[in-house]
N, C-alpha and C. Protein backbone atom coordinates (compact mmCIF):
# COMPACT_ATOMS: atom_id res chain seq x y z
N UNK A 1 10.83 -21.01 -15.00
CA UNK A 1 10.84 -19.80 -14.16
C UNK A 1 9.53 -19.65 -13.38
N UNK A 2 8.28 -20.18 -14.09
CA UNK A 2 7.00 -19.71 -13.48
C UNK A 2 7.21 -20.68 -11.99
N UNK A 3 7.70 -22.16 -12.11
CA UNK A 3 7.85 -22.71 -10.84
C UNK A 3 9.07 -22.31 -9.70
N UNK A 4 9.64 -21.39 -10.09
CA UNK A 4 10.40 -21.05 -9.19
C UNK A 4 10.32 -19.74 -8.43
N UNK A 5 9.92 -18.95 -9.55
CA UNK A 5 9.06 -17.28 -8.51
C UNK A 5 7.95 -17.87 -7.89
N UNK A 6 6.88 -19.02 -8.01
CA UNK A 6 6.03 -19.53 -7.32
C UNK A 6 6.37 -19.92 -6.30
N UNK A 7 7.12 -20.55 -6.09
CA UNK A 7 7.99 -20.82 -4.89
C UNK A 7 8.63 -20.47 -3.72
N UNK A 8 9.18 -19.12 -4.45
CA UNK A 8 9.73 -18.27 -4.17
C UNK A 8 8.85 -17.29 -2.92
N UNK A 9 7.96 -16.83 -3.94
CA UNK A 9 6.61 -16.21 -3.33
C UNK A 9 6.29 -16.87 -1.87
N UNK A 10 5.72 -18.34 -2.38
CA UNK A 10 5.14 -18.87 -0.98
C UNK A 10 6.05 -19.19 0.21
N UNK A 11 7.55 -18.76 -0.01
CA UNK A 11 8.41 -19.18 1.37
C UNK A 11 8.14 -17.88 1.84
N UNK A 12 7.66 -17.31 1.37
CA UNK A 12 7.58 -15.38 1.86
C UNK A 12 9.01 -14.59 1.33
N UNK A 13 9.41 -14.80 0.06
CA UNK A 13 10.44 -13.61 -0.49
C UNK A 13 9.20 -12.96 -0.97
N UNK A 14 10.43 -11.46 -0.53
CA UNK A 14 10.20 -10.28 -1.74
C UNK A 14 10.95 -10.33 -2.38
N UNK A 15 10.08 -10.18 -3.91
CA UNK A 15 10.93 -10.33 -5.22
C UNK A 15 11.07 -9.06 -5.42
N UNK A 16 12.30 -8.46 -5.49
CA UNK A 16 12.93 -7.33 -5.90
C UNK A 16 14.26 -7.87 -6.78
N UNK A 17 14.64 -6.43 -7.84
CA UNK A 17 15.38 -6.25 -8.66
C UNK A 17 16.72 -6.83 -7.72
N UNK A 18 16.72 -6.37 -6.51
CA UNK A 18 18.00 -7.02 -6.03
C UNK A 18 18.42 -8.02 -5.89
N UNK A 19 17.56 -8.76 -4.92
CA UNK A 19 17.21 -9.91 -4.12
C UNK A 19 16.99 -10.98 -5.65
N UNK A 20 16.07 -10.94 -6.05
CA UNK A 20 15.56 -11.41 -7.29
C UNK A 20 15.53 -11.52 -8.91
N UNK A 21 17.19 -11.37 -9.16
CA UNK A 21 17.32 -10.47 -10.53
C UNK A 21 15.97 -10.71 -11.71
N UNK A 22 15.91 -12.53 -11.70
CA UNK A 22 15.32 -13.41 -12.93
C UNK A 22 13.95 -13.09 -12.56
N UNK A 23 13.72 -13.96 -10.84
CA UNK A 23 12.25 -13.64 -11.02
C UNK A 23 11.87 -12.11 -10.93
N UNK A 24 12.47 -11.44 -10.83
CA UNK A 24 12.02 -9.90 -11.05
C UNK A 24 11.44 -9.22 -12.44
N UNK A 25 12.68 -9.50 -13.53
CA UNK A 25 12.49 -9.59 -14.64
C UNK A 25 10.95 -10.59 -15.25
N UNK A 26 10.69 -11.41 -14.55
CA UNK A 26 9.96 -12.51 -15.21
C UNK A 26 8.68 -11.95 -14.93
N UNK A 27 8.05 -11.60 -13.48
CA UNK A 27 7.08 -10.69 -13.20
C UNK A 27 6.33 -9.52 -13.59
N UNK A 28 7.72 -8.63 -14.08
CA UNK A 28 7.57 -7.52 -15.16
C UNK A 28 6.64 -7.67 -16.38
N UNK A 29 6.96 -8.75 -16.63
CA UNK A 29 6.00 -9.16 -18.05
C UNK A 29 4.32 -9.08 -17.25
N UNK A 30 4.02 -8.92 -17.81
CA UNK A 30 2.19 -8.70 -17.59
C UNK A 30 1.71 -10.32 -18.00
N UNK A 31 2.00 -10.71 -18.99
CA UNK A 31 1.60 -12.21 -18.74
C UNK A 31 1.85 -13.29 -18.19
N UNK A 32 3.03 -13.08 -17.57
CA UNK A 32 3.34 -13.87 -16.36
C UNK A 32 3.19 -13.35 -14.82
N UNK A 33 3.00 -12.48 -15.24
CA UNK A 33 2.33 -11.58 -13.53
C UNK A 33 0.37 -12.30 -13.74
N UNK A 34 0.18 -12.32 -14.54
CA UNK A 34 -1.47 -12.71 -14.67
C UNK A 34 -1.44 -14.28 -14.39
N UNK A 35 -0.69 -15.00 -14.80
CA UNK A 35 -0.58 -16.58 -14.64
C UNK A 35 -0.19 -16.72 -13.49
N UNK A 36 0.75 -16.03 -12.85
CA UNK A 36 1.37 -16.33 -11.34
C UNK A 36 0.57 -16.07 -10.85
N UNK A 37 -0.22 -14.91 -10.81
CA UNK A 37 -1.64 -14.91 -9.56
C UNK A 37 -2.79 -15.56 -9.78
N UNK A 38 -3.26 -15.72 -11.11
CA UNK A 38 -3.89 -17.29 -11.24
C UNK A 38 -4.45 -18.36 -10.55
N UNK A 39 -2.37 -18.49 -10.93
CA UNK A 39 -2.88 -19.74 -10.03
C UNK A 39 -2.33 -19.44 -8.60
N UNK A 40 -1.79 -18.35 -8.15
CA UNK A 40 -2.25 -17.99 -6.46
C UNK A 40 -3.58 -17.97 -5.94
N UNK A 41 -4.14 -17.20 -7.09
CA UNK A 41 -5.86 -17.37 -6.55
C UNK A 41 -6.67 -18.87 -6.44
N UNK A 42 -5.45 -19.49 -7.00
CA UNK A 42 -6.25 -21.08 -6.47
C UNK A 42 -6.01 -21.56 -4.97
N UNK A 43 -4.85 -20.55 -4.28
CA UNK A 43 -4.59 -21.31 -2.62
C UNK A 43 -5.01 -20.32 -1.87
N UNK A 44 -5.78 -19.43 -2.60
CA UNK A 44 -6.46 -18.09 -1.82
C UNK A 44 -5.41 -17.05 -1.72
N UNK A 45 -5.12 -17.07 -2.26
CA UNK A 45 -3.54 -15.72 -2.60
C UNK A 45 -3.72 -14.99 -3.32
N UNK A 46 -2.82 -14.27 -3.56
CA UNK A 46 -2.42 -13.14 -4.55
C UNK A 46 -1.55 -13.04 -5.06
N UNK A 47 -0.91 -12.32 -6.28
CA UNK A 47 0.75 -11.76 -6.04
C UNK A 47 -0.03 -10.14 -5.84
N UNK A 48 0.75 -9.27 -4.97
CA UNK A 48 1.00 -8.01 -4.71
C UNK A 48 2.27 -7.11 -5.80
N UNK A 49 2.11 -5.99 -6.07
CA UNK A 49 3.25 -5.16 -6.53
C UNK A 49 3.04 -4.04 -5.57
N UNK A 50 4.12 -3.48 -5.03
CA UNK A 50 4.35 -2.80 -3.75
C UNK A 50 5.02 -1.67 -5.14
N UNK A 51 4.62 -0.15 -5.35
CA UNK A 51 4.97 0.30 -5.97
C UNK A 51 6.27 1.39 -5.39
N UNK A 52 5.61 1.55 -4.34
CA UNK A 52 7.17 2.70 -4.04
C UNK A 52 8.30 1.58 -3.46
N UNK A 53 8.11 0.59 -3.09
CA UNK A 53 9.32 -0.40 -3.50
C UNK A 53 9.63 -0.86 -4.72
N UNK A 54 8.70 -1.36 -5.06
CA UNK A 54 9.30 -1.34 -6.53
C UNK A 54 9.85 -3.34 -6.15
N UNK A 55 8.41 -3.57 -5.79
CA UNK A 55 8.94 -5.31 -5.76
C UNK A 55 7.42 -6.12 -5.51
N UNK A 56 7.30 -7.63 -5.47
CA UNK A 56 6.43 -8.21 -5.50
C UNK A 56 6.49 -9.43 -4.25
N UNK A 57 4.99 -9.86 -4.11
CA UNK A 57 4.99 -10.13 -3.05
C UNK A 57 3.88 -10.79 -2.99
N UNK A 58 3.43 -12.19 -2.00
CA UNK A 58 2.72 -13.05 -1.88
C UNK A 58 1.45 -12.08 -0.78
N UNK A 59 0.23 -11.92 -0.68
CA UNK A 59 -0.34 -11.72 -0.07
C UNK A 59 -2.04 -13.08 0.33
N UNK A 60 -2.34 -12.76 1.27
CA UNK A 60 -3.80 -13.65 1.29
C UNK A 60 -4.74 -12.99 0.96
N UNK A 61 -5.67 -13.50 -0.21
CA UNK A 61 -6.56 -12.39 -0.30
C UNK A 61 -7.94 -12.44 0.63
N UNK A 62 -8.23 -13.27 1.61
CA UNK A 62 -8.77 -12.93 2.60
C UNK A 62 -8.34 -13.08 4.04
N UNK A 63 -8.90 -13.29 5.20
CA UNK A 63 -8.40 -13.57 6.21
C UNK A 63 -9.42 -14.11 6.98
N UNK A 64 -9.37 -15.17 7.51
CA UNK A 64 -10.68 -16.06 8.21
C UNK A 64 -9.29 -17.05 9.47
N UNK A 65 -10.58 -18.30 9.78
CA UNK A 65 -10.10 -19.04 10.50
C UNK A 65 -9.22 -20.08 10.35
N UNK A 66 -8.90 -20.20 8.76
CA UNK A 66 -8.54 -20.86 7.72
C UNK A 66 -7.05 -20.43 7.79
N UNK A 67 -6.46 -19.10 7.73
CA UNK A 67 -5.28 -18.64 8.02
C UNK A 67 -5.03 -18.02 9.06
N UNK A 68 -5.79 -18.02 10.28
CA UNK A 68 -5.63 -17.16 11.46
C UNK A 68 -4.17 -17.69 11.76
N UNK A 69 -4.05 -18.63 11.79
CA UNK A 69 -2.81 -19.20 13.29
C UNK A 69 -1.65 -19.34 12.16
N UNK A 70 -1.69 -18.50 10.56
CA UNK A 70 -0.52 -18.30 10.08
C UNK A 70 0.13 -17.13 10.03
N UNK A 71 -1.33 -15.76 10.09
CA UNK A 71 -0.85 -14.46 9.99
C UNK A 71 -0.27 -14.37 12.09
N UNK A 72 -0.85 -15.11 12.83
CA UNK A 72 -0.57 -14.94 14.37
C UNK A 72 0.73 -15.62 14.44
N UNK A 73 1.37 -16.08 13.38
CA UNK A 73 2.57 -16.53 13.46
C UNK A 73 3.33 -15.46 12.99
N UNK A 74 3.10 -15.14 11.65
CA UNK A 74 3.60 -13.91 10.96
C UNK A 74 4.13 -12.81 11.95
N UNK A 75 2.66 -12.25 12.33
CA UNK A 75 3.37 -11.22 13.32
C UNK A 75 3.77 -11.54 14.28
N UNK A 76 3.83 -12.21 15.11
CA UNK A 76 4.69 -12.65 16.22
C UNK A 76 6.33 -12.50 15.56
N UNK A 77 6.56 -13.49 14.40
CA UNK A 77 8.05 -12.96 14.31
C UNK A 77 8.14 -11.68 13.59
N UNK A 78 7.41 -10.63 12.89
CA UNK A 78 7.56 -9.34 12.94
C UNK A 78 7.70 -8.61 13.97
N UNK A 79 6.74 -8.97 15.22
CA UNK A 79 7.13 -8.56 16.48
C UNK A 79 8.60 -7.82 17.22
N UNK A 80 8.99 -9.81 16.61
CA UNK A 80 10.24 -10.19 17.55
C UNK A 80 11.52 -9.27 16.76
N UNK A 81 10.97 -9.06 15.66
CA UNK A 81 12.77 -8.04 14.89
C UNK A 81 12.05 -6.57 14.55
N UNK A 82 11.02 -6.35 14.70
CA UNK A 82 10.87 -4.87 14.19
C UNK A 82 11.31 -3.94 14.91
N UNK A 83 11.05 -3.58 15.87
CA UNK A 83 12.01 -3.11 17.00
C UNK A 83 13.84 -2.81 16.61
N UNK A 84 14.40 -4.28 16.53
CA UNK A 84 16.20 -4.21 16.02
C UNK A 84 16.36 -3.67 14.82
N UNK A 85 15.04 -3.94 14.09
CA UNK A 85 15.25 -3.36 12.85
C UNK A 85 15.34 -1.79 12.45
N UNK A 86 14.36 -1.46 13.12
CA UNK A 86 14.28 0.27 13.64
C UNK A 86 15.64 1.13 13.93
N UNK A 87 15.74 0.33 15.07
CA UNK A 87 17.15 0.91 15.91
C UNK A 87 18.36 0.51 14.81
N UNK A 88 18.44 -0.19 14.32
CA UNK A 88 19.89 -0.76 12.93
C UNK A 88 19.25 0.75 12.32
N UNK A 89 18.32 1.03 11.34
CA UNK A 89 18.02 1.95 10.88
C UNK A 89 18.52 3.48 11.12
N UNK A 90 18.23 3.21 12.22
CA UNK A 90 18.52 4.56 12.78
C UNK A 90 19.76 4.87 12.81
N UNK A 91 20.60 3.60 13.71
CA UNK A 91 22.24 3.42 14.06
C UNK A 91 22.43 3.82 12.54
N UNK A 92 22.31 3.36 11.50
CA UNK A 92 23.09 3.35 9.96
C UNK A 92 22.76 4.51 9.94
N UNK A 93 22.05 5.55 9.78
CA UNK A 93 21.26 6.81 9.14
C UNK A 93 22.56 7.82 9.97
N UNK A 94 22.96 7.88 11.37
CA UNK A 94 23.53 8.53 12.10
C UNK A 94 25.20 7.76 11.59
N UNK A 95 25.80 6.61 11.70
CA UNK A 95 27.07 6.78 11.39
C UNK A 95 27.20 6.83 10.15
N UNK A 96 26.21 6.69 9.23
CA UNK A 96 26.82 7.29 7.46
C UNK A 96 26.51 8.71 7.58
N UNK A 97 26.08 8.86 8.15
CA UNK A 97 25.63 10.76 8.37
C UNK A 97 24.86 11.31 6.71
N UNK A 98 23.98 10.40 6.32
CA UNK A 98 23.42 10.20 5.56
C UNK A 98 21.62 10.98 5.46
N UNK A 99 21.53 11.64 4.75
CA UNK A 99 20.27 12.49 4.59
C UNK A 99 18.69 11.65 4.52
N UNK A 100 19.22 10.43 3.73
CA UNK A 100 17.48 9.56 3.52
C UNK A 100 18.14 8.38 4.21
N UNK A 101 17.17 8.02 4.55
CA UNK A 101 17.32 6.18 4.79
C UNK A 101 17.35 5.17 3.89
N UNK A 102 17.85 4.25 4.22
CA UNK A 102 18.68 2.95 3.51
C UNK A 102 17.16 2.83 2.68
N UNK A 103 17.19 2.60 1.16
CA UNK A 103 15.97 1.80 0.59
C UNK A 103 16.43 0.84 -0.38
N UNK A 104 15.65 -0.06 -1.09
CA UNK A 104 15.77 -0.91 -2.12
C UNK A 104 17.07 -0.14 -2.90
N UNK A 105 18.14 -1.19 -3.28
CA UNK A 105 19.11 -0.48 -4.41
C UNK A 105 20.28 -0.05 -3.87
N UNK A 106 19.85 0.59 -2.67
CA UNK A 106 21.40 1.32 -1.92
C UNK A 106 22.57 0.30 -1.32
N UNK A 107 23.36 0.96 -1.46
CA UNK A 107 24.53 0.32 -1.25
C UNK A 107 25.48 0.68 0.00
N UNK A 108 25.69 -0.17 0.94
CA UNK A 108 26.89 0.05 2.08
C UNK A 108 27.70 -0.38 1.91
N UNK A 109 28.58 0.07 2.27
CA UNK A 109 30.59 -0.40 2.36
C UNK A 109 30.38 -0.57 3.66
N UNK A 110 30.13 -1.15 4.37
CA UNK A 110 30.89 -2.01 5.67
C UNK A 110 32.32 -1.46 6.52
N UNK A 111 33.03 -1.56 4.95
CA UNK A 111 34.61 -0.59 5.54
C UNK A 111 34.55 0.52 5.77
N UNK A 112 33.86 1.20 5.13
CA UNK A 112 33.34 2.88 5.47
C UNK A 112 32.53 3.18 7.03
N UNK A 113 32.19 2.37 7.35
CA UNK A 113 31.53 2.42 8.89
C UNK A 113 32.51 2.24 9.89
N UNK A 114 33.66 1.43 9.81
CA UNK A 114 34.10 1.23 10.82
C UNK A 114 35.20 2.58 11.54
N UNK A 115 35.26 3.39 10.74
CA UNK A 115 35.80 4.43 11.39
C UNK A 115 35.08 5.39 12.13
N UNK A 116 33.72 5.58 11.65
CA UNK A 116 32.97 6.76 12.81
C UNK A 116 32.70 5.87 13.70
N UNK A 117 32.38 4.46 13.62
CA UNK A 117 31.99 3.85 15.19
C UNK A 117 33.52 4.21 15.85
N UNK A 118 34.42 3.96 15.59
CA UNK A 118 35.74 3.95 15.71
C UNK A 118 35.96 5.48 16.48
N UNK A 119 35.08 6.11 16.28
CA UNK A 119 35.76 7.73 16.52
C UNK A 119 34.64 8.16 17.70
N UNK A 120 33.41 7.75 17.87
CA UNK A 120 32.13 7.87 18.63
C UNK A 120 31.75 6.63 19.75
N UNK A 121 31.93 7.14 20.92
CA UNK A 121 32.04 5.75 21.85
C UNK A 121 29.83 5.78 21.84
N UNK A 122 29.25 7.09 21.52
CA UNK A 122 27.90 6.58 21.49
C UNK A 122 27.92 5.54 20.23
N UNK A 123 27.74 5.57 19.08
CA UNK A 123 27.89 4.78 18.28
C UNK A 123 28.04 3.52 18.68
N UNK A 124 28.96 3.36 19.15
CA UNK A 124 29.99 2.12 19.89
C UNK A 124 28.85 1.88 21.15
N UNK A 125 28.43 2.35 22.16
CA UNK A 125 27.05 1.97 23.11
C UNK A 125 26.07 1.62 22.50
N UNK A 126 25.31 2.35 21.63
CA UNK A 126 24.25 1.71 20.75
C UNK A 126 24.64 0.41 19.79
N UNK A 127 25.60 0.56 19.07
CA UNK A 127 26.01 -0.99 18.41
C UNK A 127 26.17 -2.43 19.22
N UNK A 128 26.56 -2.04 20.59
CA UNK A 128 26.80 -2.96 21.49
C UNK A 128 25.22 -3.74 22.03
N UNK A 129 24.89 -2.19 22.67
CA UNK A 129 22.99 -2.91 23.07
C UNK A 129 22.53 -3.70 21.83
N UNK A 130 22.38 -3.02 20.14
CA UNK A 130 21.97 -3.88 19.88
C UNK A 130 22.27 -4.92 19.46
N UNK A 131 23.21 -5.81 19.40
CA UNK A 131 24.18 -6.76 19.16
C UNK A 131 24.22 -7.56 20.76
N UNK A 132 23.29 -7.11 21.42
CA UNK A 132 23.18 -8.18 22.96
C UNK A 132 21.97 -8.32 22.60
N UNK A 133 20.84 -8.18 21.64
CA UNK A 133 19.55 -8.79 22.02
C UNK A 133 19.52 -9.53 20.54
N UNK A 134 18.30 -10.67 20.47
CA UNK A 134 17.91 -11.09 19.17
C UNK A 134 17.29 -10.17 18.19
N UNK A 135 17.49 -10.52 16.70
CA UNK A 135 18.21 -11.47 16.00
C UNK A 135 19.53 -11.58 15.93
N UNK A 136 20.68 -9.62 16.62
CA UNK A 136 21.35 -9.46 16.21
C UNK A 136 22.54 -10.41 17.40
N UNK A 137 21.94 -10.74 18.37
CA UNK A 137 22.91 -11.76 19.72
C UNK A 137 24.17 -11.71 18.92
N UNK A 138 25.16 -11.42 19.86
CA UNK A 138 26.82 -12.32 19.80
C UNK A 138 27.70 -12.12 21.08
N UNK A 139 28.52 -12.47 20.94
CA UNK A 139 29.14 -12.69 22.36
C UNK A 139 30.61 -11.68 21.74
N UNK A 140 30.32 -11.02 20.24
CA UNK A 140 32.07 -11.07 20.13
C UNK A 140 31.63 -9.05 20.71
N UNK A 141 32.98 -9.10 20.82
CA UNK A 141 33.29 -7.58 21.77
C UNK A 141 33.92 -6.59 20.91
N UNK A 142 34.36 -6.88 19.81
CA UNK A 142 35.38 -5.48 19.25
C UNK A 142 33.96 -5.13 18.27
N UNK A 143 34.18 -3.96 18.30
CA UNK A 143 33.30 -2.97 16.78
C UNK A 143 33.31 -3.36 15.89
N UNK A 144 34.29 -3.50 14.99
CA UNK A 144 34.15 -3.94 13.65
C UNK A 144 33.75 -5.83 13.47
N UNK A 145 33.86 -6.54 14.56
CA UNK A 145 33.32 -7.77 14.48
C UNK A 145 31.44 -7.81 15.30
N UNK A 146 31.35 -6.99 15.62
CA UNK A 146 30.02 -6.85 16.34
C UNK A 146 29.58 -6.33 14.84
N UNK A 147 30.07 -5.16 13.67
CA UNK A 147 29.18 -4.68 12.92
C UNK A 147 28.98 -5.53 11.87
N UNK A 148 30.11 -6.32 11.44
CA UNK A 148 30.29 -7.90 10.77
C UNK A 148 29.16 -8.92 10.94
N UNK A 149 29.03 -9.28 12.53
CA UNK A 149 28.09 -9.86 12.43
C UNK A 149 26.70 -9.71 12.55
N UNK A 150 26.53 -8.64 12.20
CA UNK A 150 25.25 -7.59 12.32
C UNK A 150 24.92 -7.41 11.08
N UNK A 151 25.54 -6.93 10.47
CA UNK A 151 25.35 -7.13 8.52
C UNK A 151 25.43 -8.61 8.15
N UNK A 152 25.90 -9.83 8.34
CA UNK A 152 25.71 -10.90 8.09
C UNK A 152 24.30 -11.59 8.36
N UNK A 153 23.82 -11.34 9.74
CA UNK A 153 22.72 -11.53 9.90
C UNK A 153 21.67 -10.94 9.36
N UNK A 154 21.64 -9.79 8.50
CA UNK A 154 20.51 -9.00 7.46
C UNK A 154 20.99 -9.49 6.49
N UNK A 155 21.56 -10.05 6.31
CA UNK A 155 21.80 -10.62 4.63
C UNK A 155 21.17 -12.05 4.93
N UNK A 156 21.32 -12.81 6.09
CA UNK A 156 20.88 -14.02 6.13
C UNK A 156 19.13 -13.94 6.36
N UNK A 157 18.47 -12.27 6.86
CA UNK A 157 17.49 -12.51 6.99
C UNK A 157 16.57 -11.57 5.38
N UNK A 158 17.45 -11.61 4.63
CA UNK A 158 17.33 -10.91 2.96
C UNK A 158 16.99 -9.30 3.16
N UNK A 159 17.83 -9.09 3.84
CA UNK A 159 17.70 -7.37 4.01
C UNK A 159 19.03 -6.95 2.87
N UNK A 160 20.07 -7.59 3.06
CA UNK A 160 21.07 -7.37 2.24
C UNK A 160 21.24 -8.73 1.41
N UNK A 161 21.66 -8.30 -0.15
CA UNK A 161 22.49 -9.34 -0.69
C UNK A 161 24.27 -9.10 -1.09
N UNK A 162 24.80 -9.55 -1.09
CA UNK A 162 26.46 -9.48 -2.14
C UNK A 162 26.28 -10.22 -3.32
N UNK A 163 26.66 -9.30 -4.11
CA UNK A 163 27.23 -9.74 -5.59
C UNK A 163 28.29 -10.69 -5.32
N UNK A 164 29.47 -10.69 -4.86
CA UNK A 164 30.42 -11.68 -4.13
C UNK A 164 31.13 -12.15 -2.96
N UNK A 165 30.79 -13.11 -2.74
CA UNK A 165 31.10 -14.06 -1.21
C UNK A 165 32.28 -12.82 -1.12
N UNK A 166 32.31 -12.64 0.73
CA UNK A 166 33.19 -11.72 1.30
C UNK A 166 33.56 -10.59 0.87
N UNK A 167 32.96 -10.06 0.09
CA UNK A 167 32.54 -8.47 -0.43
C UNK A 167 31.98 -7.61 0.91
N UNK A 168 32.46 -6.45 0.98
CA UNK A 168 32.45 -5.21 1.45
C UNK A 168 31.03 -4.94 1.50
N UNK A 169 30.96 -4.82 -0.16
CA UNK A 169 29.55 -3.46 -0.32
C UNK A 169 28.34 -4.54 -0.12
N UNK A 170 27.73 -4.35 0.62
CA UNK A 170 26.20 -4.99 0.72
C UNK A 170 24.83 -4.05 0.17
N UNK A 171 24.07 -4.81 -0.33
CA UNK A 171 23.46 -4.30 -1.71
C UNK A 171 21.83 -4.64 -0.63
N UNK A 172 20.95 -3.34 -0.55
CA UNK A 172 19.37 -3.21 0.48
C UNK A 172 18.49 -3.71 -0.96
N UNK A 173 17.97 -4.77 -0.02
CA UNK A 173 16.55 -5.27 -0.71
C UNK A 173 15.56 -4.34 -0.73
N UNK A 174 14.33 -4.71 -0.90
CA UNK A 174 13.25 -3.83 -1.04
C UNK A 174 12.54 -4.18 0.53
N UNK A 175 12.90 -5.37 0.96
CA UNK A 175 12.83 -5.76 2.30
C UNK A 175 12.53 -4.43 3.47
N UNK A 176 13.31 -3.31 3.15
CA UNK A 176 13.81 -2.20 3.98
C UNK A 176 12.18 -1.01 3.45
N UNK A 177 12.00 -1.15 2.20
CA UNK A 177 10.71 -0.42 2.11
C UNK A 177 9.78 -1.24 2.40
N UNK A 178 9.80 -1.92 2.82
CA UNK A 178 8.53 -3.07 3.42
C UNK A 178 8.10 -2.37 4.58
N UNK A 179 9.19 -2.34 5.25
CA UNK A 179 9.33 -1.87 6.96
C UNK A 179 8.98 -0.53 6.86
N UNK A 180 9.19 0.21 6.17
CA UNK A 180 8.63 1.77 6.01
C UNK A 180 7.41 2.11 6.02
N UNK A 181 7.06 0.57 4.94
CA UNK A 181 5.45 0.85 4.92
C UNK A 181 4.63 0.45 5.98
N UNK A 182 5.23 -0.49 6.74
CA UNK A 182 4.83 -1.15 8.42
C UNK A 182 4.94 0.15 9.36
N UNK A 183 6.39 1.12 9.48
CA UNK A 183 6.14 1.89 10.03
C UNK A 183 5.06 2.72 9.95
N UNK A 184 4.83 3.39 8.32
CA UNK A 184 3.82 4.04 7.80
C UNK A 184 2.39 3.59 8.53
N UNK A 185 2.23 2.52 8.50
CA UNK A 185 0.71 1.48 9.07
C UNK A 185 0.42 1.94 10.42
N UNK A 186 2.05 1.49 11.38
CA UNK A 186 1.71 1.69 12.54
C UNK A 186 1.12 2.93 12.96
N UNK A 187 1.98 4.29 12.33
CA UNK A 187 2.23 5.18 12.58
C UNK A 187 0.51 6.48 12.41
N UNK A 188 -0.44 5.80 10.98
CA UNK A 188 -1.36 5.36 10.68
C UNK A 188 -2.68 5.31 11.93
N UNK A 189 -1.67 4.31 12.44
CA UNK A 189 -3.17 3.55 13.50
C UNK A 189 -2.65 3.99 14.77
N UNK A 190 -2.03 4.71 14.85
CA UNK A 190 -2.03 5.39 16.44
C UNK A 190 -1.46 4.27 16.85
N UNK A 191 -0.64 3.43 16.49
CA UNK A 191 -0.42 2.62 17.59
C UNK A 191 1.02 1.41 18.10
N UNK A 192 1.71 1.52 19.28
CA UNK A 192 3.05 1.55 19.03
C UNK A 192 3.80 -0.24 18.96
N UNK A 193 2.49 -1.08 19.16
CA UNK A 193 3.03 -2.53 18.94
C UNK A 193 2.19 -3.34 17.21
N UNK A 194 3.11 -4.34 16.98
CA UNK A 194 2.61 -4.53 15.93
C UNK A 194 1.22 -5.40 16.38
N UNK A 195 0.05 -5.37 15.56
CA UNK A 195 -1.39 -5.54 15.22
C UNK A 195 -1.50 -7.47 16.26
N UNK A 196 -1.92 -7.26 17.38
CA UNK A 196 -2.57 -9.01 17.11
C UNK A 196 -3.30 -9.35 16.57
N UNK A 197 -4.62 -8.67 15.91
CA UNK A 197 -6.14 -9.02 15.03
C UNK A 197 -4.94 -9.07 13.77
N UNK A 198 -5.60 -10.22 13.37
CA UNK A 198 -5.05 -10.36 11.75
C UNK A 198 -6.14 -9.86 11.22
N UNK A 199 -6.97 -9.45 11.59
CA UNK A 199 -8.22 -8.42 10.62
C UNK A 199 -7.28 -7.03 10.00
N UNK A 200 -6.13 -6.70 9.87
CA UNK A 200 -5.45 -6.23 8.88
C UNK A 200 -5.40 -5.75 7.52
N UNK A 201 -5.21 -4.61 6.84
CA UNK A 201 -4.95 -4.23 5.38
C UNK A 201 -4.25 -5.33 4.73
N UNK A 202 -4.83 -6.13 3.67
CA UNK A 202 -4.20 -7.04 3.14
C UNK A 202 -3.11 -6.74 2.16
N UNK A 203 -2.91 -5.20 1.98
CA UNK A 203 -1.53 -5.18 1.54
C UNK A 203 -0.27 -4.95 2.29
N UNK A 204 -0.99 -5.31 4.03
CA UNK A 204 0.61 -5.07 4.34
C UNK A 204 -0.11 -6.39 5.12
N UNK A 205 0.09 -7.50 4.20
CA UNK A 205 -0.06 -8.81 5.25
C UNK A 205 1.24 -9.90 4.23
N UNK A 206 2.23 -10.16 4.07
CA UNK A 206 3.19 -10.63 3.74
C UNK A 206 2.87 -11.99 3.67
N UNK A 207 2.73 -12.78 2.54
CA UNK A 207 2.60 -14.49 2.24
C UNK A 207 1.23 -14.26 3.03
């Protein structure tokens, strides 16, 4: 197990209870949370515990010239989806007509959405825009296959998992309080694009 949450870590997962049942469990232990960062602190790492998510996470524990052109990679593709990610956020919060926002643990039915898009042609305008730009691109045209492949693609990018192939209910990583706390940062620093200085808070610097 220790070589596989190691692993895990350095592709850039968050290990959450969802996403992560085993290595979640395995982390929990205090003596394998001390050995895993260990030996992170041998490639200049960390492990992180993100507490109001409630998950774990690879961080650098410094930042020089040594990792510049990995965190300038980093955010560049944070860049490129934080934005779709926002607006999905929002879109979900308004057709579940739902009081808090999606976090670690929660659960969507898929089938339960397709009737207020179904009943709201705004709904249906906003699902469309975002389903014409990246990550969420497709070419298909009806609602319930635009929202299909819109939830497929957050599961492929570990926002959602399923308990079973072609299941309904899709199950929010901790992935989603990540982004809260990014909003939180931005929101923080006065400022409305994500950071180019990787001179950054190293707890919101991901792998």
């Amino acid at each position: 197990m220790f070589t596989q949450t190691v692993q895990q870590l350095l592709t850039g997962a968050i290990i959450c209870e969802t996403a992560y049942v085993e290595e979640f469990q395995y982390l929990k232990l205090a003596a394998e949370f001390e050995r895993v960062n260990d030996f992170l602190e041998n490639i200049e790492r960390k492990l992180t515990y993100h507490e109001s998510a409630d998950a774990y996470y690879c961080t650098f524990i410094k930042v020089d010239s040594s990792n510049a052109a990995e965190l300038t990679a980093l955010f560049s593709d944070m860049r490129s989806t934080f934005r779709p990610l926002v607006e999905f956020l929002d879109l979900l919060l308004t057709a579940s007509n739902a009081d808090l926002p999606i976090h670690g643990k929660s659960v969507v039915n898929i089938n339960e959405l397709f009737e207020p898009f179904e009943q709201d042609q705004t709904l249906r305008d906003q699902l469309r825009r975002l389903t014409s730009i990246k990550p969420f691109k497709t070419n298909k045209e009806e609602t319930r296959e635009q929202l299909a492949t819109l939830f497929h693609k957050l599961e492929e990018m570990h926002y959602f998992v399923r308990k079973n192939p072609g299941s309904s209910r899709f199950y929010a990583t901790a992935r989603f309080d990540i982004i809260y706390t990014l909003i939180e940062f931005l929101n923080d620093s006065e400022r409305v694009e994500l950071p180019n200085d990787p001179q950054v808070q190293q707890d919101e610097l991901l792998f």
